[in-house]
N, C-alpha and C. Protein backbone atom coordinates (compact mmCIF):
# COMPACT_ATOMS: atom_id res chain seq x y z
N UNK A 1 98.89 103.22 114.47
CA UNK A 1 98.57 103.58 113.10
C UNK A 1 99.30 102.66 112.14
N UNK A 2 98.59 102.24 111.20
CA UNK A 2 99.29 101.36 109.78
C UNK A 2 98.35 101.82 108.98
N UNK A 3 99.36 101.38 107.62
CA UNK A 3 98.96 101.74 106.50
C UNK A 3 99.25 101.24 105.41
N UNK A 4 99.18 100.88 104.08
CA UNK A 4 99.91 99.73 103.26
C UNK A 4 101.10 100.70 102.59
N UNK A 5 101.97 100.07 102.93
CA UNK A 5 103.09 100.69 102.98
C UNK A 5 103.69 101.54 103.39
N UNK A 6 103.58 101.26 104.92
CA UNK A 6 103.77 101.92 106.20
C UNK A 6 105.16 101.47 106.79
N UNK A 7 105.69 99.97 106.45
CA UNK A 7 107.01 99.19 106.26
C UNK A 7 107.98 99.73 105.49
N UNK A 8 107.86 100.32 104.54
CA UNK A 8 108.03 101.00 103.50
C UNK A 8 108.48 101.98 103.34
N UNK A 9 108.07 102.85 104.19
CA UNK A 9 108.35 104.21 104.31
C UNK A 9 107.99 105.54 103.56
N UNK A 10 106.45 105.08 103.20
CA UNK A 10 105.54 106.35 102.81
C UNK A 10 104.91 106.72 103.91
N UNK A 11 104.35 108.07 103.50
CA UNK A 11 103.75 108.59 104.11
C UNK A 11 102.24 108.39 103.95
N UNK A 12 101.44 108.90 105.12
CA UNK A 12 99.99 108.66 105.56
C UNK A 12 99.57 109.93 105.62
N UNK A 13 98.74 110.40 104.68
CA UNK A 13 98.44 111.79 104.74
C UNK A 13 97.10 111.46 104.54
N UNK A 14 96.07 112.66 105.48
CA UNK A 14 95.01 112.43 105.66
C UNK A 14 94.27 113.47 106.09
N UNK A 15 92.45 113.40 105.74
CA UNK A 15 91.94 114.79 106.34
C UNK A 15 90.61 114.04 107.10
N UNK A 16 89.92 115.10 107.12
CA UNK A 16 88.60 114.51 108.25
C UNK A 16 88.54 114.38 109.57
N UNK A 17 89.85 114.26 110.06
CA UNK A 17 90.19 114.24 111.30
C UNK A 17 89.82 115.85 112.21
N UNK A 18 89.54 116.82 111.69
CA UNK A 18 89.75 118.19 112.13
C UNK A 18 90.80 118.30 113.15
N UNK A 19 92.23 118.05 112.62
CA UNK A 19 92.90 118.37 113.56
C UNK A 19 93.61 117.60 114.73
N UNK A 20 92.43 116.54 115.20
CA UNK A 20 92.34 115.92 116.40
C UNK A 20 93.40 114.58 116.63
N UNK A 21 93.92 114.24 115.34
CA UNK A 21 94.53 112.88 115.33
C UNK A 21 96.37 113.74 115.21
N UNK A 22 97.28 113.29 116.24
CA UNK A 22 97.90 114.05 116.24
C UNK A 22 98.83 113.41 114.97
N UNK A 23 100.22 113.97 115.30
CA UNK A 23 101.10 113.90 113.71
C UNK A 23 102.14 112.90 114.14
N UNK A 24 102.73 112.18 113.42
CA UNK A 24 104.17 111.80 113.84
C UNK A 24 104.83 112.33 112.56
N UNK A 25 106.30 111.42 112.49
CA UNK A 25 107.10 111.54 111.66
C UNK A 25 107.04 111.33 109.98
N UNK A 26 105.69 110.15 109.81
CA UNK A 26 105.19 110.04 108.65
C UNK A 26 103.92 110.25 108.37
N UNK A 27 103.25 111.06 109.11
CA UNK A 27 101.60 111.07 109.23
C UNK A 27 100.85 111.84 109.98
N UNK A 28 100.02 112.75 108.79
CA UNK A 28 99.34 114.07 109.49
C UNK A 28 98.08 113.85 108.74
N UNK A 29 97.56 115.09 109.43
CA UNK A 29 96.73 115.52 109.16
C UNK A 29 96.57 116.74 108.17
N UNK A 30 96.38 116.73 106.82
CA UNK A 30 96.49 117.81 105.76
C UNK A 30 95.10 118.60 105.53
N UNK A 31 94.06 118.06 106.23
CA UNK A 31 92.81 119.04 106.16
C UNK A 31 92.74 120.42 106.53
N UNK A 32 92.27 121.36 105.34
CA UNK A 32 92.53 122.81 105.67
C UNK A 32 92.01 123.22 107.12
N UNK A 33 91.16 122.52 107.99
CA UNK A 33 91.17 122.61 109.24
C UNK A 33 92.13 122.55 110.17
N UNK A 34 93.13 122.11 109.98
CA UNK A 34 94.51 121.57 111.08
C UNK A 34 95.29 122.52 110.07
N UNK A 35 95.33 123.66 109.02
CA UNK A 35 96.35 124.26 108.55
C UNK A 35 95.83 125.49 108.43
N UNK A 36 94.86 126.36 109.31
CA UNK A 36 94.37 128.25 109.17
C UNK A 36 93.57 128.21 107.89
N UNK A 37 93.15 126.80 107.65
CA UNK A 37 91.95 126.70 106.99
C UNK A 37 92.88 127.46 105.06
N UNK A 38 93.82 126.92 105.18
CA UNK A 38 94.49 127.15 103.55
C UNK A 38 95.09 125.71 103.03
N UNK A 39 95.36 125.58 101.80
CA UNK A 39 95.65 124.14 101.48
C UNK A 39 97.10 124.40 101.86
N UNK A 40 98.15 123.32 102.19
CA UNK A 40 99.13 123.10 102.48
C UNK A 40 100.19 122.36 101.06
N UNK A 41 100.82 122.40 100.96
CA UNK A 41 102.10 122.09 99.69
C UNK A 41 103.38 120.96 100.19
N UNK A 42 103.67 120.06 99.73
CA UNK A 42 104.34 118.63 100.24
C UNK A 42 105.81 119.33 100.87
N UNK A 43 105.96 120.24 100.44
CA UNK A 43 107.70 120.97 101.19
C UNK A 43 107.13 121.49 102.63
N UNK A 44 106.10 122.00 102.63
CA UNK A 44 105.76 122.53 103.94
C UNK A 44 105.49 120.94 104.68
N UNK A 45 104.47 120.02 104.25
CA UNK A 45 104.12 118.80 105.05
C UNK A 45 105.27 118.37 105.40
N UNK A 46 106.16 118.23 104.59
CA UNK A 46 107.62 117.14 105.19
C UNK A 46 108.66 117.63 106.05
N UNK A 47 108.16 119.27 106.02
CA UNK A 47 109.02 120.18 107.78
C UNK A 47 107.94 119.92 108.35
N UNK A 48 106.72 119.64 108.34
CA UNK A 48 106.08 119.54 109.91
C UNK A 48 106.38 118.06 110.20
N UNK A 49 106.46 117.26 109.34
CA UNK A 49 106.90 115.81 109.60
C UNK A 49 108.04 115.34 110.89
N UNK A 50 108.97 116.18 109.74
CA UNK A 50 110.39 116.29 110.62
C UNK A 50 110.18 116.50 112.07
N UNK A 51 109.48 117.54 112.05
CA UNK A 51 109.35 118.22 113.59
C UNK A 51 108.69 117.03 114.40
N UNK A 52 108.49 116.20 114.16
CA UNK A 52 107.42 115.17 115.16
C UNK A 52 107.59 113.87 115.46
N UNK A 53 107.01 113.68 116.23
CA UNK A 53 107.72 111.78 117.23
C UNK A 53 107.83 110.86 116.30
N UNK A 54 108.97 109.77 116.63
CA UNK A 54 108.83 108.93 115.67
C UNK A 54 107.61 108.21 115.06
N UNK A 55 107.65 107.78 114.14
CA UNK A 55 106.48 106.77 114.04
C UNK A 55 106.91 105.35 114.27
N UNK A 56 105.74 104.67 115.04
CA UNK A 56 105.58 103.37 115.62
C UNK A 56 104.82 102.89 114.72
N UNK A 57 104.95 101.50 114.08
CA UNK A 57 104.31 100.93 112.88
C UNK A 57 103.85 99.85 114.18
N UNK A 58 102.56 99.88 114.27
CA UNK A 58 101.48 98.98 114.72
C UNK A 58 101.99 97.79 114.02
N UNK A 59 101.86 97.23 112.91
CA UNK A 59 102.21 95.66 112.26
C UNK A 59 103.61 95.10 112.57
N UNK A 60 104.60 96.08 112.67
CA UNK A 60 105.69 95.30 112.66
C UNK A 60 106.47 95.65 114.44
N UNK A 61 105.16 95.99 115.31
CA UNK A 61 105.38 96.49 116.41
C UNK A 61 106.85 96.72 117.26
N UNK A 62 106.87 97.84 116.27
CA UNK A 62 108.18 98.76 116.75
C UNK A 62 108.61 100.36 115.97
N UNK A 63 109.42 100.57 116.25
CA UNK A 63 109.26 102.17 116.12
C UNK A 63 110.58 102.04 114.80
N UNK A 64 109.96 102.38 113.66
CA UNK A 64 110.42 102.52 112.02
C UNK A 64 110.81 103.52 111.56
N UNK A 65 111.91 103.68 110.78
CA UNK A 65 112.27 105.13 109.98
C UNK A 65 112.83 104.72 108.77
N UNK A 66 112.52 103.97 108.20
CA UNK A 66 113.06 103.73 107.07
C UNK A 66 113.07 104.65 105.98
N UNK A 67 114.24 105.05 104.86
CA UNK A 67 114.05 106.21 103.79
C UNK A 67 112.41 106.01 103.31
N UNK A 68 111.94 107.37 103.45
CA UNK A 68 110.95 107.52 102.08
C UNK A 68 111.02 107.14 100.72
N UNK A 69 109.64 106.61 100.74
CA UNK A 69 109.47 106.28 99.50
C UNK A 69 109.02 107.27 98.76
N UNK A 70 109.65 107.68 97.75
CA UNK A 70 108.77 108.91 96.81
C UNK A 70 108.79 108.40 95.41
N UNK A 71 108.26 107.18 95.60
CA UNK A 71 107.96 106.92 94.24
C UNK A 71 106.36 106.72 93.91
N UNK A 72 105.41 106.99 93.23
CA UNK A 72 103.96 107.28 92.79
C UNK A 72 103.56 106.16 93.47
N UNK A 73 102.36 106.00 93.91
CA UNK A 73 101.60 104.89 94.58
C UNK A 73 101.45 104.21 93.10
N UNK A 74 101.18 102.78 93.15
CA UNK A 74 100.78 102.07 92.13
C UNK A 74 99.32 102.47 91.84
């Protein structure tokens, strides 16, 4: 998995998947399908985060944790 600004240390949040694409440390699945079918809130996404395998950044082929970025996408 990559993403632009995946080096970086944002997150990849995403739906459509129903579920099927599993999670790591920066990247889920937020479709009310993969959550009892209710919308989910960024404090809840970033404990299921926690809970899950590192993430491996495909581009810089190796396994990344750099601080989050929580600053607004441009």
């Amino acid at each position: 998995r990559t993403w632009a600004g995946s080096a970086n240390g944002s997150l990849q949040l995403f739906g459509h998947s129903h579920g099927r694409m599993s999670s790591t440390s920066r990247s889920c699945d937020v479709g009310v399908d993969a959550w009892q079918l209710m919308p989910v809130d960024l404090e809840r996404i970033r404990a299921h985060l926690a809970e899950q395998p590192a993430f491996y950044n495909e581009d810089l082929g190796e396994t990344s944790e750099p601080e989050p970025d929580d600053s607004p996408a441009p």
